[in-house]
C-alpha atoms as a PDB file:
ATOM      1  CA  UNK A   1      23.245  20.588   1.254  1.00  0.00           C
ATOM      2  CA  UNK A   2      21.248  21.709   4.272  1.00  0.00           C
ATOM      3  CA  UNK A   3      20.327  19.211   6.764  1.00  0.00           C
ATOM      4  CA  UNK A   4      17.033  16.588   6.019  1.00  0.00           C
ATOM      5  CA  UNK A   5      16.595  16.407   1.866  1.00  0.00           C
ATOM      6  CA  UNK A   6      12.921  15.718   0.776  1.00  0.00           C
ATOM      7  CA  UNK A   7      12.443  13.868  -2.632  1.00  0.00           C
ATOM      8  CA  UNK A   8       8.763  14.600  -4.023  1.00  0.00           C
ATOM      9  CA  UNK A   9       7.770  13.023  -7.103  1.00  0.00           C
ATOM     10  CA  UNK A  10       4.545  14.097  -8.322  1.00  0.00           C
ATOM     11  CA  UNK A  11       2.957  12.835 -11.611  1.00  0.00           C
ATOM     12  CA  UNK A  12      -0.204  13.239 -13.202  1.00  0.00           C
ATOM     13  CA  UNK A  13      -1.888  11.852 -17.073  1.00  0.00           C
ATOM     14  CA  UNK A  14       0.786  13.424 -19.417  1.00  0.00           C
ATOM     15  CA  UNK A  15       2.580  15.068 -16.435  1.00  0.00           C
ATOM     16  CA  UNK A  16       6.502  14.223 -15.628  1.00  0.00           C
ATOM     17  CA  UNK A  17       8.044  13.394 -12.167  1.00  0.00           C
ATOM     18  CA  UNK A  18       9.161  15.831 -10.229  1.00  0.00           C
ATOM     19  CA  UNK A  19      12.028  15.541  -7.665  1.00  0.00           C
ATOM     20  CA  UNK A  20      12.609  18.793  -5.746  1.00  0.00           C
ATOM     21  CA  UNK A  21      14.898  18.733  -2.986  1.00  0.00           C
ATOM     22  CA  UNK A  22      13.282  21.012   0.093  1.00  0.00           C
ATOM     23  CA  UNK A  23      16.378  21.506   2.677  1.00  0.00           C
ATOM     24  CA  UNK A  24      14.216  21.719   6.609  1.00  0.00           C
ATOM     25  CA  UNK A  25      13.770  25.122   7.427  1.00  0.00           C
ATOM     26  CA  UNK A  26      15.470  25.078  10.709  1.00  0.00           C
ATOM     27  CA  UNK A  27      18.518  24.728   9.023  1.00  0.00           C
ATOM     28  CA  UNK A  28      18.309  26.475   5.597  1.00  0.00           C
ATOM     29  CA  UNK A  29      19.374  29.796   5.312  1.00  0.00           C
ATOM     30  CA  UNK A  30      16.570  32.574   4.697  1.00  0.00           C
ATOM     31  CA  UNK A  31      17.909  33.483   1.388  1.00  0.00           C
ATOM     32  CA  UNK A  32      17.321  29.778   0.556  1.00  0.00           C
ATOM     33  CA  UNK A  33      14.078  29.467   1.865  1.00  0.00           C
ATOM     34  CA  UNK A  34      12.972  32.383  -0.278  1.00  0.00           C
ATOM     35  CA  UNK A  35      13.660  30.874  -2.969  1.00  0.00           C
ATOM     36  CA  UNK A  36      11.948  27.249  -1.904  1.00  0.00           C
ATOM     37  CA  UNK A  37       8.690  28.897  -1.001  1.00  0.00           C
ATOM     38  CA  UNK A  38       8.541  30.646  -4.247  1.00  0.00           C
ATOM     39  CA  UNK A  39       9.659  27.512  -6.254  1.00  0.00           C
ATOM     40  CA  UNK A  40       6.803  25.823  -4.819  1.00  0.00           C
ATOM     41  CA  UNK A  41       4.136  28.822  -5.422  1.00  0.00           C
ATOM     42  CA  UNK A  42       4.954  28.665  -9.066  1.00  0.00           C
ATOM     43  CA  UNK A  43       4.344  24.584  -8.363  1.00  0.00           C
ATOM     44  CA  UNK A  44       1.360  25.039  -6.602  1.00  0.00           C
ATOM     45  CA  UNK A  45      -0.140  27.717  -8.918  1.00  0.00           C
ATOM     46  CA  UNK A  46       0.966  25.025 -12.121  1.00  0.00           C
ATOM     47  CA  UNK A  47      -1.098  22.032 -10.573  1.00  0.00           C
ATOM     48  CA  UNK A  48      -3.963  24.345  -9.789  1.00  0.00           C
ATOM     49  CA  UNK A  49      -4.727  25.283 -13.441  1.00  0.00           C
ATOM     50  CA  UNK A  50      -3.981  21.926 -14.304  1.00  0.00           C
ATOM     51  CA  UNK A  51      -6.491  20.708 -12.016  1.00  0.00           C
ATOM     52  CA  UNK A  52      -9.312  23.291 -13.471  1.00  0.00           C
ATOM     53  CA  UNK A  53      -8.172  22.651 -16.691  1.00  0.00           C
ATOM     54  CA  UNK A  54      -8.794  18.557 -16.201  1.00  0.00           C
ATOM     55  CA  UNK A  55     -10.451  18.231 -13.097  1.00  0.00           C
ATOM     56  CA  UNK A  56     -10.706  14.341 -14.000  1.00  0.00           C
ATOM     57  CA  UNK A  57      -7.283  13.586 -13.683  1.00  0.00           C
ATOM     58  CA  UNK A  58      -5.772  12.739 -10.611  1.00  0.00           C
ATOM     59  CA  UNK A  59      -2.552  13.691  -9.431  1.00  0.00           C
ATOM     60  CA  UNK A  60      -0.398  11.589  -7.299  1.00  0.00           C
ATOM     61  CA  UNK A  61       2.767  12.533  -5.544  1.00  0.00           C
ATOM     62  CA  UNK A  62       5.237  10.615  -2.895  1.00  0.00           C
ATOM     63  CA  UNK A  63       8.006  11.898  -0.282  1.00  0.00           C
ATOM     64  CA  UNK A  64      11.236  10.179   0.854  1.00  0.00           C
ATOM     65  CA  UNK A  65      13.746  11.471   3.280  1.00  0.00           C
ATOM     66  CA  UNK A  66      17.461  11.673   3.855  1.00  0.00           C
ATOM     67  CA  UNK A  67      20.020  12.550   6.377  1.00  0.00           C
ATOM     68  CA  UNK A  68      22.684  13.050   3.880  1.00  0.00           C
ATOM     69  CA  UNK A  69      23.976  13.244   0.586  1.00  0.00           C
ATOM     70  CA  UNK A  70      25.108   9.734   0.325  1.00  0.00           C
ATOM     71  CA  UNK A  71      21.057   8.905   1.012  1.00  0.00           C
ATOM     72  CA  UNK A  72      19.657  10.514  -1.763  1.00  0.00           C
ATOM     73  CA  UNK A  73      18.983   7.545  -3.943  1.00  0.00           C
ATOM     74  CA  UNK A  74      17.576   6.101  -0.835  1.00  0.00           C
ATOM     75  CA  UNK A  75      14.897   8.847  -0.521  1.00  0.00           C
ATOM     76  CA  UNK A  76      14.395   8.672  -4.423  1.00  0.00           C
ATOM     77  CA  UNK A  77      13.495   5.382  -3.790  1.00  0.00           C
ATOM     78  CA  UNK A  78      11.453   5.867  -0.878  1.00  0.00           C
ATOM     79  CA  UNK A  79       9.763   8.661  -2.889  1.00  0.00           C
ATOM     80  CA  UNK A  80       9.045   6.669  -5.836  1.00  0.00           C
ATOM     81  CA  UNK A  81       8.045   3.831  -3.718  1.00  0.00           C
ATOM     82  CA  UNK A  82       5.363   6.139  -1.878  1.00  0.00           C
ATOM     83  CA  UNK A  83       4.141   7.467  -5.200  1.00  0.00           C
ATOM     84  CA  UNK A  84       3.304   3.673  -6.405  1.00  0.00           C
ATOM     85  CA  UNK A  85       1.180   3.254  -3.352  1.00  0.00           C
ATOM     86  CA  UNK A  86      -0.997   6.478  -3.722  1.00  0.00           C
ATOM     87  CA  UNK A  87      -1.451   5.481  -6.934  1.00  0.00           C
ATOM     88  CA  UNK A  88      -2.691   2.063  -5.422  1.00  0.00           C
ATOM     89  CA  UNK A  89      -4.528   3.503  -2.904  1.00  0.00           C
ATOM     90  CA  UNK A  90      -6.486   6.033  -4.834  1.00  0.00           C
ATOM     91  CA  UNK A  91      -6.471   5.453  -8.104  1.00  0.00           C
ATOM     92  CA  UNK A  92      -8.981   8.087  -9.247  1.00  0.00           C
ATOM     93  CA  UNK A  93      -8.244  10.555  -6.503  1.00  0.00           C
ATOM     94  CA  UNK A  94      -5.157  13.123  -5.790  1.00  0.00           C
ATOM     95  CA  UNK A  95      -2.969  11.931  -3.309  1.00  0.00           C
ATOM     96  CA  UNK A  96      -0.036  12.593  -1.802  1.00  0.00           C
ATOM     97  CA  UNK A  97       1.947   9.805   0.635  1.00  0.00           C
ATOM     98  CA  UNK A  98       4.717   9.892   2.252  1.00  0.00           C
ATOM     99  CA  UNK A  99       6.731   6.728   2.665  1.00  0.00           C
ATOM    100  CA  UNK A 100       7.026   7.285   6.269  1.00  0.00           C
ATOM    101  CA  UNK A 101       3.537   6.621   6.514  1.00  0.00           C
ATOM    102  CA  UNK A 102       3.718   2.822   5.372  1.00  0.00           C
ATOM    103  CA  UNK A 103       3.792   1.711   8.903  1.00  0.00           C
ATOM    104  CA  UNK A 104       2.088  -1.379   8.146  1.00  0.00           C
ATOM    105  CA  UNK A 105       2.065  -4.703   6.242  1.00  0.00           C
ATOM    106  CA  UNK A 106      -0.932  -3.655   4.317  1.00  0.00           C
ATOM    107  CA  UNK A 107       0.046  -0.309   3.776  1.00  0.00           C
ATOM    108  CA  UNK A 108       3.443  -1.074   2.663  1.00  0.00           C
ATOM    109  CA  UNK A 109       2.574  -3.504  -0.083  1.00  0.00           C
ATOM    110  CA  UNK A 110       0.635  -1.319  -2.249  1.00  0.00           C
ATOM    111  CA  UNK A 111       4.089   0.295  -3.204  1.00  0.00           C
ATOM    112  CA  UNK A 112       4.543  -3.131  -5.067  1.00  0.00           C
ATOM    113  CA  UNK A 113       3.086  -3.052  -8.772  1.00  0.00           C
ATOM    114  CA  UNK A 114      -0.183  -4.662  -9.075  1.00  0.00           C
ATOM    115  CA  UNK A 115       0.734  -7.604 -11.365  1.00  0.00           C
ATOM    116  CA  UNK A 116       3.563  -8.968  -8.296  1.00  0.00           C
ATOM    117  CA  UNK A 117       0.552  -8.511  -5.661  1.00  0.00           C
ATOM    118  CA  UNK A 118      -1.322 -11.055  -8.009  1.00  0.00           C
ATOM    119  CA  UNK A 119       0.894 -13.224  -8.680  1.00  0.00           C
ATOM    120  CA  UNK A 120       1.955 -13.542  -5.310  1.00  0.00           C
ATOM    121  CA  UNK A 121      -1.324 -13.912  -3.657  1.00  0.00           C
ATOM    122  CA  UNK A 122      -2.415 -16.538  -6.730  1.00  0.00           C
ATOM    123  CA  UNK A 123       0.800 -18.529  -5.622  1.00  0.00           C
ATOM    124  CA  UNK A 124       0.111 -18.467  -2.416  1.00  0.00           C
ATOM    125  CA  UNK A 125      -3.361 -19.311  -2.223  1.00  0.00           C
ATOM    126  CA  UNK A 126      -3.675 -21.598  -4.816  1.00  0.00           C
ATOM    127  CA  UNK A 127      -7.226 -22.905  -5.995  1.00  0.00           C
ATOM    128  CA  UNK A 128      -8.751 -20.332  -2.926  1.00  0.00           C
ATOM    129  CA  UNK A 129      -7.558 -17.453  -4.486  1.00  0.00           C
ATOM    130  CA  UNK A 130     -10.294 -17.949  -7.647  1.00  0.00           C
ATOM    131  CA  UNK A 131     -13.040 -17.071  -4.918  1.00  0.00           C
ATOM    132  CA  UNK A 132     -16.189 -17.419  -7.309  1.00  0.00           C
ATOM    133  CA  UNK A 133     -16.407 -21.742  -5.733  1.00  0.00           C
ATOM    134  CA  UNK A 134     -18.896 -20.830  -2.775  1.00  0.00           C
ATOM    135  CA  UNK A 135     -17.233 -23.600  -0.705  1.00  0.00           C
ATOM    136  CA  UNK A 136     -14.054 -21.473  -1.382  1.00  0.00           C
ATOM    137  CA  UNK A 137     -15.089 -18.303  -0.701  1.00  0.00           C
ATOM    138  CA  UNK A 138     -16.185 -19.595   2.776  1.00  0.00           C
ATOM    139  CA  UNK A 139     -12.614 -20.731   3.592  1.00  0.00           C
ATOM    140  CA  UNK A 140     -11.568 -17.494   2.699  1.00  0.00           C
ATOM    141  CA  UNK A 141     -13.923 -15.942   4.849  1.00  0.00           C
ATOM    142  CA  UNK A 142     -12.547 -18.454   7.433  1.00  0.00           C
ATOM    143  CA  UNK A 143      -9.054 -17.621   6.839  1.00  0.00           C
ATOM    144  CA  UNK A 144      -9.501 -13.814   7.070  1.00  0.00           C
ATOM    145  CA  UNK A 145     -11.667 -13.973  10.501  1.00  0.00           C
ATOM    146  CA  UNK A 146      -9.434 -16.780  12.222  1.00  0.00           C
ATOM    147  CA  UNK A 147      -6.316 -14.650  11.045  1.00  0.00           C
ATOM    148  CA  UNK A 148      -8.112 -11.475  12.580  1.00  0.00           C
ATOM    149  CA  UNK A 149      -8.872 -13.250  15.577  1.00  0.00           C
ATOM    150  CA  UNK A 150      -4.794 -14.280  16.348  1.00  0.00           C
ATOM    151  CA  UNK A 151      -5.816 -17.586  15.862  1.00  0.00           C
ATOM    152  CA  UNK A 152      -8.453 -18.194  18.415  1.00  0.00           C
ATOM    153  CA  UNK A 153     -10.740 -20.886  18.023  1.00  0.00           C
ATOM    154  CA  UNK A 154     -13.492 -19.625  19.921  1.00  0.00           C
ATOM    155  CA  UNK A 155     -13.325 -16.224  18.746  1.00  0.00           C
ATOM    156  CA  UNK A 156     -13.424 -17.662  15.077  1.00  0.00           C
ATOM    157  CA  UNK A 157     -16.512 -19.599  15.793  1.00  0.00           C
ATOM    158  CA  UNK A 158     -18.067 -17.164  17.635  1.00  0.00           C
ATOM    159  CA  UNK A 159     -17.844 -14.761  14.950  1.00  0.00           C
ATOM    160  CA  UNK A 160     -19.037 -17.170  12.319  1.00  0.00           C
ATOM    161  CA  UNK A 161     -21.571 -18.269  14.147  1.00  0.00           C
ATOM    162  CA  UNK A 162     -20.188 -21.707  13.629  1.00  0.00           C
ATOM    163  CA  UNK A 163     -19.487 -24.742  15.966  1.00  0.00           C
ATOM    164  CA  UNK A 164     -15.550 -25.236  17.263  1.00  0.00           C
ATOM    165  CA  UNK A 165     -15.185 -27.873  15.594  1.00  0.00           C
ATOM    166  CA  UNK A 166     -16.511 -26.763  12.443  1.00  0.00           C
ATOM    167  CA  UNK A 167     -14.045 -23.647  12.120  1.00  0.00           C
ATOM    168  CA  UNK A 168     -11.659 -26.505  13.105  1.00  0.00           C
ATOM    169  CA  UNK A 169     -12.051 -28.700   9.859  1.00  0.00           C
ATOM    170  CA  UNK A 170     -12.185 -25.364   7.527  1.00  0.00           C
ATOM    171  CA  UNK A 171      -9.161 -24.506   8.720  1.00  0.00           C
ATOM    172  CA  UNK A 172      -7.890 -27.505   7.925  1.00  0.00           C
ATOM    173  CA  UNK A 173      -9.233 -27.463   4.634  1.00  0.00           C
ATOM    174  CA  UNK A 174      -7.345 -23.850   3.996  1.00  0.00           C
ATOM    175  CA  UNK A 175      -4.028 -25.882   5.165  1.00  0.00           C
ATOM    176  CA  UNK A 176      -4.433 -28.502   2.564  1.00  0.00           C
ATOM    177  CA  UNK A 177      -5.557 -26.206  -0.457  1.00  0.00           C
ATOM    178  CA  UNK A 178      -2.418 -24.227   0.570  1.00  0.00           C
ATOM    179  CA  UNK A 179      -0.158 -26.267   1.672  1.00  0.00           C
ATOM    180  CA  UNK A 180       1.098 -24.013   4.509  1.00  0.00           C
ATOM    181  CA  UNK A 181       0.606 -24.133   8.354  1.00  0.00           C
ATOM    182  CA  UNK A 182      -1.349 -22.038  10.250  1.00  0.00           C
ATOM    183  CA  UNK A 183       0.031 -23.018  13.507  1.00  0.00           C
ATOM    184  CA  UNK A 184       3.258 -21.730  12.075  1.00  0.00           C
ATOM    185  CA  UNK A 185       3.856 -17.435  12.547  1.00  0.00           C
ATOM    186  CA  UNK A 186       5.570 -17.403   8.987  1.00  0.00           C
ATOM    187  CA  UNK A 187       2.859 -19.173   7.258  1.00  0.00           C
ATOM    188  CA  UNK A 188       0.515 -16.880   8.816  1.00  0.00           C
ATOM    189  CA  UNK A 189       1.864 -13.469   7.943  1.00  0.00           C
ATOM    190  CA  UNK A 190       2.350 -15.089   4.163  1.00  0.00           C
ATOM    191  CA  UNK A 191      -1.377 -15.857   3.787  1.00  0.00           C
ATOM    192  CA  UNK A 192      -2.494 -12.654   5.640  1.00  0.00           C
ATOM    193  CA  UNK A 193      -0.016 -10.704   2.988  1.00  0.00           C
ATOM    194  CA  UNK A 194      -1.618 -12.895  -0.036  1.00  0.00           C
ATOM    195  CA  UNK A 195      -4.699 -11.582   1.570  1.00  0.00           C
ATOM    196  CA  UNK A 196      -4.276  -8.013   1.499  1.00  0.00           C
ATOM    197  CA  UNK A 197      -2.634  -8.841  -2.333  1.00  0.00           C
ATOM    198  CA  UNK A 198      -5.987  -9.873  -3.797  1.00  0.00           C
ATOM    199  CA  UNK A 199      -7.176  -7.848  -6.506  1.00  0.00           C
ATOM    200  CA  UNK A 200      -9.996  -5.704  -5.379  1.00  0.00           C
ATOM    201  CA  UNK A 201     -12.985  -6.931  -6.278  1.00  0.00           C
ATOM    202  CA  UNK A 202     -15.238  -3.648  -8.556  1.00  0.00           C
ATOM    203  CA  UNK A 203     -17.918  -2.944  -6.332  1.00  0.00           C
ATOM    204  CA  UNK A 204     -21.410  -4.021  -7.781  1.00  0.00           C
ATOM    205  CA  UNK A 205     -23.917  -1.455  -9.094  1.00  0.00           C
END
């Protein structure tokens, strides 16, 4: 093995993972590098005709990284990890992510399969997460601005165009449908995470 080992699965409609490992090229000797860059011209040159073939299909592919052999199956993980999200992320579109890149809360939970985003965000919300009551779909507005806003009352109002005391008593309300506590950090990053874990909505026509 030669230094920093890249996983890359990449999977397409009737296509199978793939899992080469790509050694860094400051440490790899040439001989070896050959042989990588034509491996991955005959991969290239496969996906290509692939992609003519059935332009409609898109391809998605994700990256993990490790220092050593003995983190392998942590850079599989990473890789397939990476490769849920794309899929997440652009679900009719090729992409490629690496897991590196899933810097953020919201970024890192589209790795997790659709049907655990639900559930947790149904959970978590309770009766606001059916957003089709108007009365509801106002505290979720609510929610999402006063969470933007780091909890400021003012700024919350102010972008509501609402009185103080008015984004005051939703808030409230969003407490007692959920049960959690919005003064509270913990609480705060759970409903901003059942947030971001709400099915997307099809845009309308």
């Amino acid at each position: 093995m030669y230094g920093t080992s890249r996983w890359v699965p990449f999977c397409g409609r009737c296509c199978p993972c793939w899992y080469p490992h790509l050694p860094e090229a400051d440490d790899a000797p040439p001989r070896m590098l050959r042989e990588v860059a034509e491996v991955l011209a005959r991969f290239q040159e496969s996906l290509a005709r692939r992609g003519a073939a059935e332009p409609s299909v898109a391809l998605h592919g994700g990256t993990g990284r490790a220092d050593s052999a003995e983190g392998l199956n942590g850079a599989l993980a990473q890789a397939r990890y990476a490769l849920a999200s794309a899929r997440t992320t652009s679900p009719d579109a090729s992409a490629l992510i690496d897991a590196a890149s899933l810097t953020g809360l919201g970024t890192l939970l589209t790795g997790i399969p659709a049907e655990v985003r639900t559930a947790f965000s149904r959970t978590v919300l309770g009766p606001l997460f059916e957003a089709g009551n108007p009365s509801f779909a106002a505290l979720l507005e609510t929610l999402e601005i006063f969470l933007a806003c780091d909890g400021s009352w003012s700024r919350t109002a102010e972008a509501l165009h609402l009185h103080v005391n008015t984004a005051h008593y939703r808030v409230q309300r969003v407490e007692h449908f959920t049960g959690r506590d919005l003064s509270s950090l913990y609480d705060r990053l759970d409903l901003r995470a059942a947030l971001l874990c709400r099915p997307r909505r099809p845009a309308r026509p």
